[in-house]
Protein backbone atom coordinates (compact mmCIF):
# COMPACT_ATOMS: atom_id res chain seq x y z
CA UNK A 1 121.99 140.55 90.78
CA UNK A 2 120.26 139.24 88.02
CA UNK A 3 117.87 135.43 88.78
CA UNK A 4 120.87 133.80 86.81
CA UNK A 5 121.25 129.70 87.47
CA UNK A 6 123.06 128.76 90.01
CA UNK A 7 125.78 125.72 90.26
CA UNK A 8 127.25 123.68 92.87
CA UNK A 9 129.95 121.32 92.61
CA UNK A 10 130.75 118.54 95.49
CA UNK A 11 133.56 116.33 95.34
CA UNK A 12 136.40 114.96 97.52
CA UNK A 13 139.09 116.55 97.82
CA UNK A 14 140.35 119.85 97.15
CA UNK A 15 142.82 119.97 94.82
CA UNK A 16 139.94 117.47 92.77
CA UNK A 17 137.29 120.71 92.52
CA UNK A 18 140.11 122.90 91.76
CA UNK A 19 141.22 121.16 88.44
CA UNK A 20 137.31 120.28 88.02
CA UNK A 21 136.83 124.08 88.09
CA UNK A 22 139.59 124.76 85.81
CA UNK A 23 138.20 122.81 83.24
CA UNK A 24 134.45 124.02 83.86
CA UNK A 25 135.80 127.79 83.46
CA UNK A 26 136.99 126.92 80.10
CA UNK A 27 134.27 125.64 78.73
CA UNK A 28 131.66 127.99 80.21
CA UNK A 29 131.01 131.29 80.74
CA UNK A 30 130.75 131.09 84.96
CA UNK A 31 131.43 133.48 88.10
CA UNK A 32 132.97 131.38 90.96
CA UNK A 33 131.43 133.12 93.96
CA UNK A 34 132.89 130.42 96.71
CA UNK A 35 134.01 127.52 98.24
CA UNK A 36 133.53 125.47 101.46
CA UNK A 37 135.56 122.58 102.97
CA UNK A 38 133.17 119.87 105.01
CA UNK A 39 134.68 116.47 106.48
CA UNK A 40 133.17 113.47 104.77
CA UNK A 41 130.37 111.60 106.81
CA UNK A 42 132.94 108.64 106.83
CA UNK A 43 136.03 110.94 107.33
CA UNK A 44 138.35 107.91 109.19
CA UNK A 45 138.01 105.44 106.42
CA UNK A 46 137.81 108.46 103.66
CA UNK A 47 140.91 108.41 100.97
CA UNK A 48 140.60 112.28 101.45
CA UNK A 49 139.23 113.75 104.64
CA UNK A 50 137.46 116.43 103.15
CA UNK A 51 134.65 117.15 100.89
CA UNK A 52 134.75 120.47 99.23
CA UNK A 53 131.62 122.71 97.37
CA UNK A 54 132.22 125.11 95.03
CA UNK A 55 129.16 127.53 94.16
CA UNK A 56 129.07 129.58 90.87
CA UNK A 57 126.27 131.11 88.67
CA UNK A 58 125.92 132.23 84.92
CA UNK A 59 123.36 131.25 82.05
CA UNK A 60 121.73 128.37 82.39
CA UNK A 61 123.14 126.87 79.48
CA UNK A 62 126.56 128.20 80.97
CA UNK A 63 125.83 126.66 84.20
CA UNK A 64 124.49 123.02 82.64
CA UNK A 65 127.68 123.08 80.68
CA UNK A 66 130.13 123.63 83.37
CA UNK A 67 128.38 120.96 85.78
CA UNK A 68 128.32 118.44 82.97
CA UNK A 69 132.33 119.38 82.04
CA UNK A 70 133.06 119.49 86.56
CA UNK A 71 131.38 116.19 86.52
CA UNK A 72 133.31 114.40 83.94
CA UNK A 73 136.62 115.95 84.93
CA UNK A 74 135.98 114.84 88.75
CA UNK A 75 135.70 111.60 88.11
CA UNK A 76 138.94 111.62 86.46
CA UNK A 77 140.30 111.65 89.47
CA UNK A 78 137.35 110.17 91.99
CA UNK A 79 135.20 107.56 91.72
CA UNK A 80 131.21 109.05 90.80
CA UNK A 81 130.24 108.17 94.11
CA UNK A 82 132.15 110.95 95.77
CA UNK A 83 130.82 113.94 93.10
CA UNK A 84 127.58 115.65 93.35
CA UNK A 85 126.21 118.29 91.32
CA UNK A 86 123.66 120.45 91.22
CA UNK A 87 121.65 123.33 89.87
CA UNK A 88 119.24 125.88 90.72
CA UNK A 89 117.81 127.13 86.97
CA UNK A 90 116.52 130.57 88.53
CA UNK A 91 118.27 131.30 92.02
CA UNK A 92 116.35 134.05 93.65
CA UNK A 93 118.08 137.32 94.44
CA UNK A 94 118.47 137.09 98.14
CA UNK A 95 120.27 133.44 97.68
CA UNK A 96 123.06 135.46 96.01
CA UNK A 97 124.11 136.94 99.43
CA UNK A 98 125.14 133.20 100.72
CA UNK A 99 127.02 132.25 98.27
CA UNK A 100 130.77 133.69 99.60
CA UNK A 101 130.21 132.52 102.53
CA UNK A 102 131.91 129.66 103.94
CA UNK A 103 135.60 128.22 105.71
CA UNK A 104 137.29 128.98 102.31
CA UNK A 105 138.39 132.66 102.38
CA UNK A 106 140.16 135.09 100.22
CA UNK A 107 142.59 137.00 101.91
């Protein structure tokens, strides 16, 4: 694979990163390569028990684009507290191999 950026969405809840996602697709030209549900730190008091990352990759102007559009759509729905993103400009080859892994699966 080629040392394309890398791009990792966090946010609360699940059905949150999915229409964060949605919107990030359109705007950018990304490859969704996983998800992963965590619990929250806080996960008794937490509005929704679970926080979910989604990892992707594409250009780097792809990849700022779609975190920038995640982000705003996110916090549609969240407060900015409870979305993280970030980005790895030039992810290194052997990083690429992690990226499906996780308690998300396709079946």
């Amino acid at each position: 694979m080629d040392r394309s950026a890398l791009g990792f969405l966090e946010v609360q809840g699940y059905s949150v990163a999915l229409a964060a996602m949605d919107r990030a697709c359109k705007a950018a030209n990304i490859t969704i390569h996983g998800m992963d549900c965590n619990n929250p730190p806080d996960e008794k008091n937490a509005v929704i028990p679970v926080m979910v990352q989604v990892k992707f990759s594409g250009p780097i102007s792809d990849v700022q684009i779609a975190l920038e559009v995640a982000h705003e759509a996110a916090c549609e729905y969240v407060s900015p507290n409870e979305v993280m993103i970030r980005c790895i400009p030039s992810s290194s080859s052997e990083l690429h191999a992690l990226l499906p892994l996780g308690k998300v699966k396709r079946k």
